[in-house]
N, C-alpha and C. Protein backbone atom coordinates (compact mmCIF):
# COMPACT_ATOMS: atom_id res chain seq x y z
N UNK A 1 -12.54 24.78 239.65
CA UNK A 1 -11.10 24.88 239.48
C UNK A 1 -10.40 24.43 240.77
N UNK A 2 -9.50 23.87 240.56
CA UNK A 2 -8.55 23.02 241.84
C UNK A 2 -7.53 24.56 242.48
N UNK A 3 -7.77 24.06 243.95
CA UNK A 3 -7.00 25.34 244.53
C UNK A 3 -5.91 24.51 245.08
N UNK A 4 -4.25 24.36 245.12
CA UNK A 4 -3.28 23.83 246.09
C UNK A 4 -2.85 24.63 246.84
N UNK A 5 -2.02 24.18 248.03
CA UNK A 5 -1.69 24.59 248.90
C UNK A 5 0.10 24.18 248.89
N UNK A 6 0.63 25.09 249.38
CA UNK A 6 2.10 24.65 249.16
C UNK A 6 2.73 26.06 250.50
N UNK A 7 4.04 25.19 250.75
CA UNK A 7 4.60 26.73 251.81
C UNK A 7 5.18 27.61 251.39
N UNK A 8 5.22 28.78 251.96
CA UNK A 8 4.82 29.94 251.16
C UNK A 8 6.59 29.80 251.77
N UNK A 9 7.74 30.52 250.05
CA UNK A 9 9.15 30.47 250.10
C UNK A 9 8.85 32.56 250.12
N UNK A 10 10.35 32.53 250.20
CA UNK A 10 10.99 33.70 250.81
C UNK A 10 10.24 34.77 249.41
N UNK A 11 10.48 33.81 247.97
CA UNK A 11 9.62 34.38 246.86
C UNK A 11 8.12 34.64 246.88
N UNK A 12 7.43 34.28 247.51
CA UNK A 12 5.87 34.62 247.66
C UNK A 12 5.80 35.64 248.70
N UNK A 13 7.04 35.95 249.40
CA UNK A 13 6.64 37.42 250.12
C UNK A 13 6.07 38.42 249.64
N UNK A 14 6.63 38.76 248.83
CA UNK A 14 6.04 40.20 247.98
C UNK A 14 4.34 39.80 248.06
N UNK A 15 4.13 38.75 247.11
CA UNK A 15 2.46 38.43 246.66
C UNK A 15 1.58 38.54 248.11
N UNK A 16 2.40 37.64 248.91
CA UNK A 16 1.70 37.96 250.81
C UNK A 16 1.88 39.12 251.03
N UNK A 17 2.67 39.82 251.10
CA UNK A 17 2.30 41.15 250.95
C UNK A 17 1.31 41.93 250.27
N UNK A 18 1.74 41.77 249.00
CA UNK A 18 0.57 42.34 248.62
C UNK A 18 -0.96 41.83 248.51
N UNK A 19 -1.06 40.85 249.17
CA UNK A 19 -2.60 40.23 249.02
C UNK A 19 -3.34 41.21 250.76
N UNK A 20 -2.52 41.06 252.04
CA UNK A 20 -2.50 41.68 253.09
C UNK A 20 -2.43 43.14 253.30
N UNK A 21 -2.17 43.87 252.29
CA UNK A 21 -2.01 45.04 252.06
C UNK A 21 -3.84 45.61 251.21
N UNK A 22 -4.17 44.51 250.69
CA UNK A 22 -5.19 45.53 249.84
C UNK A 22 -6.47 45.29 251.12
N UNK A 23 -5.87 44.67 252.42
CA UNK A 23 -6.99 44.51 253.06
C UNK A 23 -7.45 45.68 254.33
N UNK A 24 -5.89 45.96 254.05
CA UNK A 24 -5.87 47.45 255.21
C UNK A 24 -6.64 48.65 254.86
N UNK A 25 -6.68 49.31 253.85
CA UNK A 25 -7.56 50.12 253.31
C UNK A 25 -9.62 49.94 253.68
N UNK A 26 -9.40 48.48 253.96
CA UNK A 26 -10.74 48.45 253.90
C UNK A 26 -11.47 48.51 255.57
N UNK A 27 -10.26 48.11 256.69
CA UNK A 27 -10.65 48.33 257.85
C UNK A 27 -11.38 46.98 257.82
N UNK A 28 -11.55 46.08 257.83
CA UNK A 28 -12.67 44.35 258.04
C UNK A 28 -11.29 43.52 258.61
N UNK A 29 -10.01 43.55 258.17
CA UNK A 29 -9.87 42.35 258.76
C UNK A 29 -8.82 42.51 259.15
N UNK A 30 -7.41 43.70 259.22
CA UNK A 30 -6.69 43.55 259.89
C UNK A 30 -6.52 45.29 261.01
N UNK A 31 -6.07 45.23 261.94
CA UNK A 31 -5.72 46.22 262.82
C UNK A 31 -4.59 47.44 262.50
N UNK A 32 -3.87 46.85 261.35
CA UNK A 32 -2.68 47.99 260.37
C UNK A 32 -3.81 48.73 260.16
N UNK A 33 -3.28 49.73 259.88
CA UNK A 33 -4.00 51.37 259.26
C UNK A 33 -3.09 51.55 258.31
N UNK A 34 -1.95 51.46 257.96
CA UNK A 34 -1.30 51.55 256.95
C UNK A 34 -0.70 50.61 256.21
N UNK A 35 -0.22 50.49 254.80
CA UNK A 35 0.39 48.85 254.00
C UNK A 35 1.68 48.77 254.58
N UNK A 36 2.10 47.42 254.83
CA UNK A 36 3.48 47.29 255.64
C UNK A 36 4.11 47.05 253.97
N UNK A 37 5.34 46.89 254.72
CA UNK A 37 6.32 46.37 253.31
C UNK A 37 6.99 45.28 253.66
N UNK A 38 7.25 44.37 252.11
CA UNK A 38 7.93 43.35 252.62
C UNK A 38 9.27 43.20 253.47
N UNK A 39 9.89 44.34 253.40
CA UNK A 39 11.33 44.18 254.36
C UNK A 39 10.51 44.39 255.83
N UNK A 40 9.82 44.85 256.39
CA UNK A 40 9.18 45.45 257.41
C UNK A 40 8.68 44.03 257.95
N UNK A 41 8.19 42.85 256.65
CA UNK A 41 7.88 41.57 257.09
C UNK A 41 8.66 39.99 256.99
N UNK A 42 9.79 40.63 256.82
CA UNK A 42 11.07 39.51 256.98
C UNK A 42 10.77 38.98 258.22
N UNK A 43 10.86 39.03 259.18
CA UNK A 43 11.35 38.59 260.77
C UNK A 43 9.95 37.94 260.70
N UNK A 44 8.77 38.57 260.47
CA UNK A 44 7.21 37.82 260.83
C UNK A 44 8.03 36.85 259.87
N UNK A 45 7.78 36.56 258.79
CA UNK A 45 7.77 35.25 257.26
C UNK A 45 8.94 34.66 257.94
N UNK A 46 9.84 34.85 258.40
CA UNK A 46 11.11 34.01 259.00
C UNK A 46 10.39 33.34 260.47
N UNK A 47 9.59 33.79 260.99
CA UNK A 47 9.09 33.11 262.19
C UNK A 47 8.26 32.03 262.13
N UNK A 48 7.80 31.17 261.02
CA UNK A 48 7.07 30.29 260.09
C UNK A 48 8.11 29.25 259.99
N UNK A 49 7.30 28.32 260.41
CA UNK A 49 8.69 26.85 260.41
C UNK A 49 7.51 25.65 259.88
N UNK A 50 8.07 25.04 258.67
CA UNK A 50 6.68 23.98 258.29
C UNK A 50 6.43 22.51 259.11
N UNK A 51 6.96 22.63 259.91
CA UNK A 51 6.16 21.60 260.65
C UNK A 51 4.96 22.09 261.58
N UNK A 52 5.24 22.78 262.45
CA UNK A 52 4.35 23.08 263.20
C UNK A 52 3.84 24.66 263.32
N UNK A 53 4.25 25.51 262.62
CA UNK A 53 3.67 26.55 262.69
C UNK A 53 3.97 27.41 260.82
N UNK A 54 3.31 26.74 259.98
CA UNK A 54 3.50 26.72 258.65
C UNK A 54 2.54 28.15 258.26
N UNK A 55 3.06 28.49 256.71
CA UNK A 55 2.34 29.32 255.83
C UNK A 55 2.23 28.80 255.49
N UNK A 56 1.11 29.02 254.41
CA UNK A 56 0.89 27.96 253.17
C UNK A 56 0.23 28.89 252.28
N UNK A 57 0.57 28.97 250.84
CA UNK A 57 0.09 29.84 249.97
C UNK A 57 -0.85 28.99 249.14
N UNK A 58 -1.90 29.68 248.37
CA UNK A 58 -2.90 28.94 247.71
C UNK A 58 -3.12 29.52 246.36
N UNK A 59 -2.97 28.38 245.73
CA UNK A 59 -3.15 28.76 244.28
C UNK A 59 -4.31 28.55 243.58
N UNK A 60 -4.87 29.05 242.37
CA UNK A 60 -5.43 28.41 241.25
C UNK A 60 -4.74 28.31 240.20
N UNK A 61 -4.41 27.94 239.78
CA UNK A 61 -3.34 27.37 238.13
C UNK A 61 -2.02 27.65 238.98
N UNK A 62 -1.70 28.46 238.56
CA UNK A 62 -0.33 28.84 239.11
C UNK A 62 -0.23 30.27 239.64
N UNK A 63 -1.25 31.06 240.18
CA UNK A 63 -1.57 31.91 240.45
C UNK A 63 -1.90 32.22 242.07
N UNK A 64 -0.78 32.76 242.77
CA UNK A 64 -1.67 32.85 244.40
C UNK A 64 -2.42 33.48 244.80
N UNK A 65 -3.82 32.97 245.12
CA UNK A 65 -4.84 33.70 245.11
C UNK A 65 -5.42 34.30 246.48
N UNK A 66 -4.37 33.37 247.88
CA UNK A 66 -4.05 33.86 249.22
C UNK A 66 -3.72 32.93 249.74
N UNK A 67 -3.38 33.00 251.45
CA UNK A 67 -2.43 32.78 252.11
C UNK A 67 -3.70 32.04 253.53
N UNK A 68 -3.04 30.98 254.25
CA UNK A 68 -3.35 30.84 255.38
C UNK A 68 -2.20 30.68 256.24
N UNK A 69 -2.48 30.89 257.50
CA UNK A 69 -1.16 30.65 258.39
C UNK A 69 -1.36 30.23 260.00
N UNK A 70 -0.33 29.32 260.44
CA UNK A 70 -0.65 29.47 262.27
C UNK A 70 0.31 29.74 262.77
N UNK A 71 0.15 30.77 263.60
CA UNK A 71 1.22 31.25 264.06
C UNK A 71 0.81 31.14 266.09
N UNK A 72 1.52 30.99 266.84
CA UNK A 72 1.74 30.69 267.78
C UNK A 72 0.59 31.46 268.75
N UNK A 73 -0.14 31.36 269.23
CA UNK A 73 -1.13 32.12 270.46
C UNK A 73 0.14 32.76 271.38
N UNK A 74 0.33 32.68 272.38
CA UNK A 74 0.91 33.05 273.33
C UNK A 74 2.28 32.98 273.70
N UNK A 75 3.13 32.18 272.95
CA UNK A 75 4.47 32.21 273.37
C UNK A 75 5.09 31.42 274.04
N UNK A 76 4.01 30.67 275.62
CA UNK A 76 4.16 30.12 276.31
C UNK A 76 4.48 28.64 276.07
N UNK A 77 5.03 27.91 276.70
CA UNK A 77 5.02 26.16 276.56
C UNK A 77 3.50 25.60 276.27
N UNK A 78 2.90 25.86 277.70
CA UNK A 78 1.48 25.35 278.08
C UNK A 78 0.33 25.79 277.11
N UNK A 79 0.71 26.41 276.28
CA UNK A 79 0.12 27.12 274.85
C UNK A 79 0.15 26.65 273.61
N UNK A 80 1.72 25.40 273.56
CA UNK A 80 2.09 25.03 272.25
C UNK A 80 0.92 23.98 271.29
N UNK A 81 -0.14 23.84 272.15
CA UNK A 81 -0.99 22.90 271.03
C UNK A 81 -2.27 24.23 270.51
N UNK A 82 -2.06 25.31 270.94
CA UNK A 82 -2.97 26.65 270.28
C UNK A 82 -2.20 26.82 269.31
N UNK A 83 -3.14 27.38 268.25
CA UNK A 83 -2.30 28.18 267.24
C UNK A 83 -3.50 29.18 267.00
N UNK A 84 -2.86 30.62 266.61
CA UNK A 84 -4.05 31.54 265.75
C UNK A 84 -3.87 31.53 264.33
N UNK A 85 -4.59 31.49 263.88
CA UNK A 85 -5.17 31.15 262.22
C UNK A 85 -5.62 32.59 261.60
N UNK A 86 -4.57 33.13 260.42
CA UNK A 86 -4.75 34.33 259.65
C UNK A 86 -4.85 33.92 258.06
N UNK A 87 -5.92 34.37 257.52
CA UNK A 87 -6.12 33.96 256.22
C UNK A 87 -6.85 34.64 255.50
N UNK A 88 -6.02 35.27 254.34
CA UNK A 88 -6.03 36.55 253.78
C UNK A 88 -6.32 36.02 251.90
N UNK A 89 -7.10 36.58 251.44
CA UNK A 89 -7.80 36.18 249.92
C UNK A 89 -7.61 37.06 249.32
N UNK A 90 -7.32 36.90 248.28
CA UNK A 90 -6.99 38.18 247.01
C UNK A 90 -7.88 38.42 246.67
N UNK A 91 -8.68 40.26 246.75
CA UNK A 91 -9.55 40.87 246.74
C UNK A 91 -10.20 40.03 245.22
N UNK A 92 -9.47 40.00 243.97
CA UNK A 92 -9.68 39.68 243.11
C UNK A 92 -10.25 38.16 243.23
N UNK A 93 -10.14 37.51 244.00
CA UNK A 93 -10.71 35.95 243.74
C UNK A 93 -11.69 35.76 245.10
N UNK A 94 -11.97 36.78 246.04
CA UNK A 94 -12.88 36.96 247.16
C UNK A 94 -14.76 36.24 246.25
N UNK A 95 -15.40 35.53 247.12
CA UNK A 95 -16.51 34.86 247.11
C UNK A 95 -16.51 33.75 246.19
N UNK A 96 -15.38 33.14 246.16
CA UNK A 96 -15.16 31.83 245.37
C UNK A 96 -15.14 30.55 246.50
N UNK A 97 -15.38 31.12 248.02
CA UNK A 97 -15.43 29.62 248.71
C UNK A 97 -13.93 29.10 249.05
N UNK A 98 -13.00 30.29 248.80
CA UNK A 98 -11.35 29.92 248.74
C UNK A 98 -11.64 29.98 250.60
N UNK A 99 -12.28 30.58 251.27
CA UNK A 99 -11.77 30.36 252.88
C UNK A 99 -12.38 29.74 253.66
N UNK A 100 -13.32 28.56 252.82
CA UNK A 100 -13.79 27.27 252.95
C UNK A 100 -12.71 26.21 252.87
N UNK A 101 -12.22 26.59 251.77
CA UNK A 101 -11.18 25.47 250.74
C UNK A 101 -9.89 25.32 252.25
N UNK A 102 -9.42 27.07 252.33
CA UNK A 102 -8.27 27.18 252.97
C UNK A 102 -8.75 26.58 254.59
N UNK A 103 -9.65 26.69 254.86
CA UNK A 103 -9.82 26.20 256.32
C UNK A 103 -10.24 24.58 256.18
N UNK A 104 -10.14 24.07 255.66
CA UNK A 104 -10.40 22.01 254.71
C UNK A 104 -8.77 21.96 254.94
N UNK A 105 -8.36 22.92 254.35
CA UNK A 105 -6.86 22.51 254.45
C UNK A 105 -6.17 22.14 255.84
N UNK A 106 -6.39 23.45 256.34
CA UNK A 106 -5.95 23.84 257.74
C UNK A 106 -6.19 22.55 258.72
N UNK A 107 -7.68 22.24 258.66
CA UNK A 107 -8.33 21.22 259.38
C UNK A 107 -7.32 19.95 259.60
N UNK A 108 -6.80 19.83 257.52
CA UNK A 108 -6.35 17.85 257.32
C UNK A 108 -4.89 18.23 257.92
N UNK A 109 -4.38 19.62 258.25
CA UNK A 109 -2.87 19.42 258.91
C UNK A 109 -2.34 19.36 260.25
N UNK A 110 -3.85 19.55 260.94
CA UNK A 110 -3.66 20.13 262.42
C UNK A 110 -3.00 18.96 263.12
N UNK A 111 -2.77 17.90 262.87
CA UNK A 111 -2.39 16.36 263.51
C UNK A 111 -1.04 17.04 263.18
N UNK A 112 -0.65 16.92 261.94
CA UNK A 112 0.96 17.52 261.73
C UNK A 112 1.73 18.39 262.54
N UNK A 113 0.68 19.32 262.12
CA UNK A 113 1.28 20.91 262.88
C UNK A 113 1.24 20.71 264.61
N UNK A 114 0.91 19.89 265.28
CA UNK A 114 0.00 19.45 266.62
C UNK A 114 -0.19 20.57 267.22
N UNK A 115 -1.43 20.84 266.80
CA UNK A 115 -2.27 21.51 267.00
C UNK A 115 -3.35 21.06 267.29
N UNK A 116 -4.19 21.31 268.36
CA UNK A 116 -5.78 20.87 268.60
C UNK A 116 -6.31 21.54 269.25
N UNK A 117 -5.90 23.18 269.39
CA UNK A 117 -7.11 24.26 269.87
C UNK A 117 -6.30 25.77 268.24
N UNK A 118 -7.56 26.49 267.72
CA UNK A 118 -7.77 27.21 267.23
C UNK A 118 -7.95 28.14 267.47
N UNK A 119 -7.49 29.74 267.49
CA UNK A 119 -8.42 30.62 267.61
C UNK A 119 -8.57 31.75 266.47
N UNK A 120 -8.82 32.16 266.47
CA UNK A 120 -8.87 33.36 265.20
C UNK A 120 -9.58 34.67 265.48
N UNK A 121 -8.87 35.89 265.69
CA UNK A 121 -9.28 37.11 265.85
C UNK A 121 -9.78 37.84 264.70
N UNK A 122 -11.34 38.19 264.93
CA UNK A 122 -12.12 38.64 263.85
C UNK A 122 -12.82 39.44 264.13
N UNK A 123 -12.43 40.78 263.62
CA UNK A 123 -13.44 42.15 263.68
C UNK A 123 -14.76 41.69 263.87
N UNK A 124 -15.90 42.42 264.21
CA UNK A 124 -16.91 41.69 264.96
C UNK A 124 -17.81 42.46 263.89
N UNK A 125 -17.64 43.60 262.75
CA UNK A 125 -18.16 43.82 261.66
C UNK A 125 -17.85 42.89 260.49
N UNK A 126 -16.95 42.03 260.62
CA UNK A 126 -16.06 41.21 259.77
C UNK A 126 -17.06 40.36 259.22
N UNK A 127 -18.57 40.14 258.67
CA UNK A 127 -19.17 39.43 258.90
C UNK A 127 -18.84 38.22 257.79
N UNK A 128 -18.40 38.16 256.44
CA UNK A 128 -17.78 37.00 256.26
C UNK A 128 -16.93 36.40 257.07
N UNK A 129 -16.06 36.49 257.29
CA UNK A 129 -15.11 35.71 258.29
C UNK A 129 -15.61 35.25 259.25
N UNK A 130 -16.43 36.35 260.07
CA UNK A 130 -17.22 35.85 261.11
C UNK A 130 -18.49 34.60 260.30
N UNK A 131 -18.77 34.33 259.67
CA UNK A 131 -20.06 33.45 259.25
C UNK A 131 -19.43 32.19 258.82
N UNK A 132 -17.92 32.69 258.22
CA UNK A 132 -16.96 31.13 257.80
C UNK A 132 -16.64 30.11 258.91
N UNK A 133 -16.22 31.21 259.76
CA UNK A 133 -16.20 30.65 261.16
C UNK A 133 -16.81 29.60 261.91
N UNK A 134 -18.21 30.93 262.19
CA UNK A 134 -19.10 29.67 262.40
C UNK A 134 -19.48 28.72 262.05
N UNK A 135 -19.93 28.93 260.63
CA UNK A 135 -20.03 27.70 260.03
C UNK A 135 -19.29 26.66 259.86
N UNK A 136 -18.04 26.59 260.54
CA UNK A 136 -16.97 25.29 260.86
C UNK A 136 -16.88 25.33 262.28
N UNK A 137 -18.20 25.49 262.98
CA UNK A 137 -18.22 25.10 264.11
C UNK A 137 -17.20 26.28 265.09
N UNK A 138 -16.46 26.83 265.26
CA UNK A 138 -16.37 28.05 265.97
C UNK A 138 -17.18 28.63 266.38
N UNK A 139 -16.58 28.91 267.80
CA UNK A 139 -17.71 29.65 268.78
C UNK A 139 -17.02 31.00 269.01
N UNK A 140 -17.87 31.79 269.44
CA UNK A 140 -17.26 33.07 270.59
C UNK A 140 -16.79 32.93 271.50
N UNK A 141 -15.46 33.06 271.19
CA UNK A 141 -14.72 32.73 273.44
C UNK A 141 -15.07 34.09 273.86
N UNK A 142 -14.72 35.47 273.39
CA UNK A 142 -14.57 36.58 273.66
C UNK A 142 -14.98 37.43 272.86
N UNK A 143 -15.75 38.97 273.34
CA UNK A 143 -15.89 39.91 272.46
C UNK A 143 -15.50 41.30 273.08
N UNK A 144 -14.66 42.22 272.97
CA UNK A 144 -13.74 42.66 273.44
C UNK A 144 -14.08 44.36 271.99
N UNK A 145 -15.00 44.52 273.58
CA UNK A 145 -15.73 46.18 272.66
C UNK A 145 -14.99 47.54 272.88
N UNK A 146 -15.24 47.71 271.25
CA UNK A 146 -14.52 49.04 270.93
C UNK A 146 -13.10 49.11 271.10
N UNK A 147 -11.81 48.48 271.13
CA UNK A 147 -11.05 48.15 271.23
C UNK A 147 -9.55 48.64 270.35
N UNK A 148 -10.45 48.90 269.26
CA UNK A 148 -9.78 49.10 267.83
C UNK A 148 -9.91 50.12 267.22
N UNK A 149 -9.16 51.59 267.32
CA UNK A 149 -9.71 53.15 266.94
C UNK A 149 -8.59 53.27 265.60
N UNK A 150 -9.79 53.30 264.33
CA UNK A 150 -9.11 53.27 263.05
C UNK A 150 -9.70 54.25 262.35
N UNK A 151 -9.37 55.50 261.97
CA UNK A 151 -10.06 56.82 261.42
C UNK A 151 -10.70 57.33 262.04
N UNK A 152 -10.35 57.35 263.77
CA UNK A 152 -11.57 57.84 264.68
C UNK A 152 -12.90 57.05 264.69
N UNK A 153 -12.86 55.84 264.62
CA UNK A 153 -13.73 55.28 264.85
C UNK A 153 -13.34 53.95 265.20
N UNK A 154 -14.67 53.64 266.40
CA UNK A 154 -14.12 52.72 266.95
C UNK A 154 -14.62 51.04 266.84
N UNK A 155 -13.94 49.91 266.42
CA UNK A 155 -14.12 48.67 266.07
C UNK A 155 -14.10 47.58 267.38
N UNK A 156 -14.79 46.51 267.39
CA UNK A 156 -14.67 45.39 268.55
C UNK A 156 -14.12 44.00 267.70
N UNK A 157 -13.22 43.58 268.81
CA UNK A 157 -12.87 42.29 267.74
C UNK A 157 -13.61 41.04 269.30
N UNK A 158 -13.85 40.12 267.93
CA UNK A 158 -14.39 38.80 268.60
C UNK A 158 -13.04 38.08 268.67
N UNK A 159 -12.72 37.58 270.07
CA UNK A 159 -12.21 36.28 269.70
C UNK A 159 -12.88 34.54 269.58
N UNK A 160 -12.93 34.03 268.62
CA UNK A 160 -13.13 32.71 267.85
C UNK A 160 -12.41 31.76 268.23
N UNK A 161 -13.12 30.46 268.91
CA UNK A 161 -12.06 29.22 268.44
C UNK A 161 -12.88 28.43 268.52
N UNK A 162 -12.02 27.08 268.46
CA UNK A 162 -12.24 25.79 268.33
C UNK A 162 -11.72 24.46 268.70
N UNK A 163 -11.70 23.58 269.64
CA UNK A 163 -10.94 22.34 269.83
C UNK A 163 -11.31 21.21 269.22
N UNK A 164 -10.16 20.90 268.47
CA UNK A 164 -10.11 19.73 267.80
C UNK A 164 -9.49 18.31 268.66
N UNK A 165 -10.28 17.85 269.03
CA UNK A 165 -9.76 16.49 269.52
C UNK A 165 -10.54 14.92 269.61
């Protein structure tokens, strides 16, 4: 089945929401402990501009089945060709190869977006993400132990990247 990619409008908030929300409960891939809400994520979804620091929602038929995004590393000038890469799958369509698909995508826009360093912060139990990773060539810049105390217990996140040039 064909997956597209398109930028995610003010209307796919809710669905980004709720695709990011069923992931908090599980503790693997984001640092929330609790579901945000979409008013809570206006200002993030407004900070998304499609040239160079885009959402992009992903479909099958007409159905969004998740989200990739780059959003800025550091803030700084000397930073503007980094981006960090968040990409979130609807529990329901998880082991279909969608964060293969979504990182193919990511790859054919990085000239657009100018972008040519990657990084991506990934729980270091995260082991899909962590194995997608690698397997597109991402390395370990950093691993940054115990870091993350979620139910009294404590998590390490890897940081991941990659230069494209």
């Amino acid at each position: 089945m064909t997956v597209t990619f398109s930028y995610a409008t003010r209307q796919d908030l809710p669905k980004i929401i709720e695709i990011y929300n069923q992931a908090v409960p599980t503790r693997i891939s984001t640092a929330d402990t609790n579901p945000v809400t979409v008013e809570s994520k206006k200002i993030w979804f407004e900070s998304y501009n499609q040239t160079t620091r885009p959402l992009w929602i992903m479909k099958k038929k007409e159905v969004i089945v998740g989200w990739v995004a780059l959003e800025d590393f550091y803030g700084r000038p000397a930073f503007k060709a980094t981006a960090e890469i968040s990409l979130y799958i609807d529990e329901n369509y998880q082991g279909q190869r969608l964060g293969q698909k979504a990182l193919d995508w990511v790859f054919s826009q990085l000239k657009t977006c100018q972008v040519t360093t990657i990084m991506a912060y990934v729980f270091h139990h995260n082991e899909a993400s962590q194995k997608l990773f690698f397997r597109n060539g991402f390395e370990q810049w950093a691993h940054l132990p115990n870091i993350a105390n979620m139910d009294d217990a404590l998590y390490s996140l890897d940081i991941l990247g990659k230069t494209f040039e």
